[in-house]
N, C-alpha and C. Protein backbone atom coordinates (compact mmCIF):
# COMPACT_ATOMS: atom_id res chain seq x y z
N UNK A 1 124.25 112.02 21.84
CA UNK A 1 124.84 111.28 22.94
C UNK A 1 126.02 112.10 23.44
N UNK A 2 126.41 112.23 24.70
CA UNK A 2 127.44 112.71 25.20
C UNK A 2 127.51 111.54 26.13
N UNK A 3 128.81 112.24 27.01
CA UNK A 3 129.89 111.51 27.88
C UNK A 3 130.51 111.53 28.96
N UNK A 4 131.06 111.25 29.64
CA UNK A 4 132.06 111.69 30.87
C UNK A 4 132.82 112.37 30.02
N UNK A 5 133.97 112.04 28.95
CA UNK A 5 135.39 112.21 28.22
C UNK A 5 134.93 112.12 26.86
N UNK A 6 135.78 112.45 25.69
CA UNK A 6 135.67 112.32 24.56
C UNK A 6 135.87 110.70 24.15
N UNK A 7 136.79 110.70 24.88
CA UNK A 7 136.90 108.76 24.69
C UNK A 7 136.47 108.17 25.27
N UNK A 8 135.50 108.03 26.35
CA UNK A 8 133.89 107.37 26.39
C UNK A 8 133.19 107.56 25.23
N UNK A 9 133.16 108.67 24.79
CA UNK A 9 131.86 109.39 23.89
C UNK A 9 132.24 108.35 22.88
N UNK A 10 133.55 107.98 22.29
CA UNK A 10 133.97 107.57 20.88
C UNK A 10 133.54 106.41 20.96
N UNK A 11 134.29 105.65 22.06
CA UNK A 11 134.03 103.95 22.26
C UNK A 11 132.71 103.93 22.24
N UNK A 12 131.79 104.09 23.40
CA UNK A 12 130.55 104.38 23.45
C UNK A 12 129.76 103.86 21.89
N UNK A 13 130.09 105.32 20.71
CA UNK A 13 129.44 105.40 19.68
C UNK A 13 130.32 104.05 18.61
N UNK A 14 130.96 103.90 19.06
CA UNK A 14 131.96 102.54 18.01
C UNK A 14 131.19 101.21 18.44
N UNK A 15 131.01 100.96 19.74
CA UNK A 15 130.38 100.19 20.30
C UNK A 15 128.54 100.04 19.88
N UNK A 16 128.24 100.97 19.20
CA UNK A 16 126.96 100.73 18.85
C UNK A 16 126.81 101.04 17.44
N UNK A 17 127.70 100.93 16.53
CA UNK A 17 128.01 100.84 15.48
C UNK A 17 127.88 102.82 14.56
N UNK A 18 128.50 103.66 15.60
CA UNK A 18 128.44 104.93 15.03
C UNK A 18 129.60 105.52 14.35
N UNK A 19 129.60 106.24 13.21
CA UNK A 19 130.71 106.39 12.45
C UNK A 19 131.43 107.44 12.62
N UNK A 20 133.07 107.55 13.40
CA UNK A 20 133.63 108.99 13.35
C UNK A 20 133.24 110.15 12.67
N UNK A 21 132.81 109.68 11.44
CA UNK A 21 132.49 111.05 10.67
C UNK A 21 131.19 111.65 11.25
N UNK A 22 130.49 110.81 12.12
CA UNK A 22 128.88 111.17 12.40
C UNK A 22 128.94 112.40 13.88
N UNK A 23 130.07 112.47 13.88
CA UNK A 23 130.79 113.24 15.19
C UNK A 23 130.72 114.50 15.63
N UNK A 24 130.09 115.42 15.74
CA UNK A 24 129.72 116.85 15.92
C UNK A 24 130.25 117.37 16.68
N UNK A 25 131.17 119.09 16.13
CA UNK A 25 131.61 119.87 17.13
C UNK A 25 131.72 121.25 16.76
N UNK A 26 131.85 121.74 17.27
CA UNK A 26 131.22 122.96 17.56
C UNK A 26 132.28 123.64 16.04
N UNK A 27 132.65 124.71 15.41
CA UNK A 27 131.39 125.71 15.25
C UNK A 27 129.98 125.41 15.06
N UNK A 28 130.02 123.80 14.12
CA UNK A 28 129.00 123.41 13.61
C UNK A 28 127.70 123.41 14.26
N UNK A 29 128.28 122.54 15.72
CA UNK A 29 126.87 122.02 16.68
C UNK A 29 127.68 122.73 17.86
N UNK A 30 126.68 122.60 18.65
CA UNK A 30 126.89 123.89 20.01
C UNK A 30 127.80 123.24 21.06
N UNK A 31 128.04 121.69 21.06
CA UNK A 31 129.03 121.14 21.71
C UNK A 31 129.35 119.46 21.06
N UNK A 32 129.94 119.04 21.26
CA UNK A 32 130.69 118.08 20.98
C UNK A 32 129.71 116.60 21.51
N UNK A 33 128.98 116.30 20.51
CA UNK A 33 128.25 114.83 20.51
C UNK A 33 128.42 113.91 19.25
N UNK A 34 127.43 113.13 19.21
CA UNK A 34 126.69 112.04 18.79
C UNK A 34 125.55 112.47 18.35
N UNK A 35 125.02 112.34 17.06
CA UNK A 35 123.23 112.65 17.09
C UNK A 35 123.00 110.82 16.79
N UNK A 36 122.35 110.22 18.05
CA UNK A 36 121.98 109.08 18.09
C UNK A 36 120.29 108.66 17.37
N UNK A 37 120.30 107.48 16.39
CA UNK A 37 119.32 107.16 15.94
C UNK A 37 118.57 106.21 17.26
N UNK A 38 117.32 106.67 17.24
CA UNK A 38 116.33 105.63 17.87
C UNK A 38 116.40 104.22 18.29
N UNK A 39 117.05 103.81 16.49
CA UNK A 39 117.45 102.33 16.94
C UNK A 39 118.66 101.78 17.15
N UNK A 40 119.28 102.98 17.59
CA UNK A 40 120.22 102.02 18.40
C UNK A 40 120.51 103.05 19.91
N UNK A 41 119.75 103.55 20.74
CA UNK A 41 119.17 104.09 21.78
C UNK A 41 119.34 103.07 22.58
N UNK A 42 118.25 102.36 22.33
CA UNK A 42 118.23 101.10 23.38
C UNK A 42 119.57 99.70 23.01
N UNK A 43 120.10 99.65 22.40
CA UNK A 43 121.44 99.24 22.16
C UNK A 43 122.40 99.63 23.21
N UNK A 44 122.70 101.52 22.95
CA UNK A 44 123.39 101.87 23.89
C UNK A 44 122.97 101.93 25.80
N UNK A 45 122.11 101.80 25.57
CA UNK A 45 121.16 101.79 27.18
C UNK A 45 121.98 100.38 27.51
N UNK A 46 121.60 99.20 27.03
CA UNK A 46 122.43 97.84 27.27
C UNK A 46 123.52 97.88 27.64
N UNK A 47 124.80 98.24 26.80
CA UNK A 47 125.70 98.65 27.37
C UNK A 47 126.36 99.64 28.35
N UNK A 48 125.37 100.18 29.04
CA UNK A 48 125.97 100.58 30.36
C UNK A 48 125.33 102.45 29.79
N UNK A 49 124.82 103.31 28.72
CA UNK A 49 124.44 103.86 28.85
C UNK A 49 123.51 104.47 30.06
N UNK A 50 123.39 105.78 30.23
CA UNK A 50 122.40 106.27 31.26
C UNK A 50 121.26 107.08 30.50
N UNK A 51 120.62 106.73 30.29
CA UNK A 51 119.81 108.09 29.43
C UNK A 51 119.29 109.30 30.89
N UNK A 52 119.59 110.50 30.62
CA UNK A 52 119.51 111.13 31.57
C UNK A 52 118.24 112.53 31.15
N UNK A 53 117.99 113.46 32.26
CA UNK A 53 117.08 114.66 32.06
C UNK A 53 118.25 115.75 30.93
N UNK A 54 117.12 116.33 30.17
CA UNK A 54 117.78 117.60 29.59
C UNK A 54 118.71 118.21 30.21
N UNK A 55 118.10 118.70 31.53
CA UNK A 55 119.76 119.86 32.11
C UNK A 55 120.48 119.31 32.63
N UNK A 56 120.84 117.48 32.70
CA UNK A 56 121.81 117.02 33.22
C UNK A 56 122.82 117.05 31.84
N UNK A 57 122.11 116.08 30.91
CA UNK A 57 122.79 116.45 29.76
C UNK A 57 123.87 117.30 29.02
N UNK A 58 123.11 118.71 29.43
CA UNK A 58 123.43 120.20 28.99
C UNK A 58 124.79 119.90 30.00
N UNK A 59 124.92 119.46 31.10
CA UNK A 59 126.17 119.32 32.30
C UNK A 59 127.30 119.05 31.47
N UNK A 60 126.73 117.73 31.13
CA UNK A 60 128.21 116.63 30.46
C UNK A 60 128.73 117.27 28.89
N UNK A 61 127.31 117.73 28.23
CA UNK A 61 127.68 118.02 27.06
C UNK A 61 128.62 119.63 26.95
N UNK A 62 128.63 120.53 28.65
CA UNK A 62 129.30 121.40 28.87
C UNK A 62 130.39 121.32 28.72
N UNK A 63 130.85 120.22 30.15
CA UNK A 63 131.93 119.01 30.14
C UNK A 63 133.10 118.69 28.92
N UNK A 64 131.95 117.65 28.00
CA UNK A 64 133.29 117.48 27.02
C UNK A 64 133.50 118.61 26.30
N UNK A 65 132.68 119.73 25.82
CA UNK A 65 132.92 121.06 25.02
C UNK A 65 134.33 121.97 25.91
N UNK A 66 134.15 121.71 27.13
CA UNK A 66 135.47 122.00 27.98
C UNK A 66 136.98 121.17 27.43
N UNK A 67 136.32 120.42 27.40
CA UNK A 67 137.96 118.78 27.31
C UNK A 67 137.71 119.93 25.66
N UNK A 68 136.94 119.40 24.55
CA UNK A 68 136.87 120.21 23.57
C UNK A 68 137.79 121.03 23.00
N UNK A 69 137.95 122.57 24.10
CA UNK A 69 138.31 123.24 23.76
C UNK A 69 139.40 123.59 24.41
N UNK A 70 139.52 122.74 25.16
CA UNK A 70 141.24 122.16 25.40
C UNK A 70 142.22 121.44 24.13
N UNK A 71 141.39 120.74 23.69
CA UNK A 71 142.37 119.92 22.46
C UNK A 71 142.46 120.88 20.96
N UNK A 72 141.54 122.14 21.12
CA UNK A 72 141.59 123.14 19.96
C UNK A 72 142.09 124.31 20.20
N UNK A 73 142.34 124.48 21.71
CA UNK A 73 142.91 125.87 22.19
C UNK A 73 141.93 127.09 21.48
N UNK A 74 140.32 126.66 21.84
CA UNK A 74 139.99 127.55 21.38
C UNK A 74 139.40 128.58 22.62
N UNK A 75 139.92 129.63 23.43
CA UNK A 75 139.19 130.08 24.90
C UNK A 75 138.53 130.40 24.69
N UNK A 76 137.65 131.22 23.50
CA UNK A 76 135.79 131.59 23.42
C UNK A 76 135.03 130.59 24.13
N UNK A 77 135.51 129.31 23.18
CA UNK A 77 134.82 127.78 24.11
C UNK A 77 135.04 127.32 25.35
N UNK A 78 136.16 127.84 25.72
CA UNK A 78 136.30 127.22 26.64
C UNK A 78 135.75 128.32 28.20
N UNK A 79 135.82 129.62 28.22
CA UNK A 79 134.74 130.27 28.18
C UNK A 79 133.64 130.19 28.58
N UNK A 80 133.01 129.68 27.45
CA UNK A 80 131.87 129.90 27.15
C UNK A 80 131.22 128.13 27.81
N UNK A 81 131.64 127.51 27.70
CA UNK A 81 131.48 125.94 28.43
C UNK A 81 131.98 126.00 30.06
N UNK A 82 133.03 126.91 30.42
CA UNK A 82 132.79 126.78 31.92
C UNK A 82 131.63 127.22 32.29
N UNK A 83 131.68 128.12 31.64
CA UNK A 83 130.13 129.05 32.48
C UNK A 83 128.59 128.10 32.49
N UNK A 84 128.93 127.57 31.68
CA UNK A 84 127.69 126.56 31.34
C UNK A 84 127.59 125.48 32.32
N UNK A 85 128.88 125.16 32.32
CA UNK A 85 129.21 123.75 33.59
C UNK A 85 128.93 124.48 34.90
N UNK A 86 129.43 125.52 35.34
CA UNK A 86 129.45 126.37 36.16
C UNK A 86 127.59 126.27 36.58
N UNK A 87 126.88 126.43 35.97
CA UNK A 87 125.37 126.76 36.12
C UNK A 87 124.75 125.53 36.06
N UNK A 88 125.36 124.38 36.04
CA UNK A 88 124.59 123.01 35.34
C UNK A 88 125.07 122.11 36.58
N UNK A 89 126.24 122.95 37.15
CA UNK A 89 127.01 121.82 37.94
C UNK A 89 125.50 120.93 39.46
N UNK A 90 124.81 121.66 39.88
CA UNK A 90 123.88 121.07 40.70
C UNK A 90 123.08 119.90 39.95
N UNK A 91 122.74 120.10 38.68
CA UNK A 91 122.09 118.90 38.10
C UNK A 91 122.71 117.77 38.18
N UNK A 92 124.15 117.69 38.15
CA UNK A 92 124.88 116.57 38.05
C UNK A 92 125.51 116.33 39.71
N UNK A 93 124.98 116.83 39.91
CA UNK A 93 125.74 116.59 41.98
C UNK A 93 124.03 116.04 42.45
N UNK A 94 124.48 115.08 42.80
CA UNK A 94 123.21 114.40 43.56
C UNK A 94 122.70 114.99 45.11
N UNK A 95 123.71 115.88 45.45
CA UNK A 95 123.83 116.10 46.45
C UNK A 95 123.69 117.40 46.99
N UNK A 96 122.90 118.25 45.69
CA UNK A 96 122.58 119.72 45.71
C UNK A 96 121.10 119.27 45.86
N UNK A 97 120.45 120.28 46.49
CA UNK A 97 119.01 120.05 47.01
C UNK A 97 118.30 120.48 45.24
């Protein structure tokens, strides 16, 4: 699961009963999520979730790896996540052909 913000992402996963520790970020995982179980998918859909396409995804999950690597001062990531947002940004603009 990703987010607009890290604190969507948190509430979000608190709100469907997910545990801080269940929290992934990078070196570990390639950006900053949620690995969401099945059954509670449609939980989060209820509450105002969007389930979206892969390369929109890849957008947001650019996104918070940006906010990310702002709160770690790490610039490889941060870097390395513009460029990503940078290339993703039409998926998330409704308004790119």
């Amino acid at each position: 699961m990703t987010a607009d913000n890290l604190e969507e992402l948190h509430a979000m996963a608190k709100m469907i009963g997910m545990e801080r520790r269940w929290f992934q970020t990078p070196p570990k995982a390639s950006h900053p999520h949620y690995d969401i179980p099945e059954d509670k998918r449609a939980h989060a859909v209820s509450l105002g979730a969007v389930e979206v396409c892969s390369r929109t995804a890849l957008h947001y999950a650019a996104r918070l790896g940006l906010e990310w690597s702002d709160v770690t001062n790490n610039d490889r990531l941060k870097s390395k996540f513009a460029r990503t947002l940078d290339r993703t940004q039409r998926y998330a603009d409704p308004t790119e052909p």
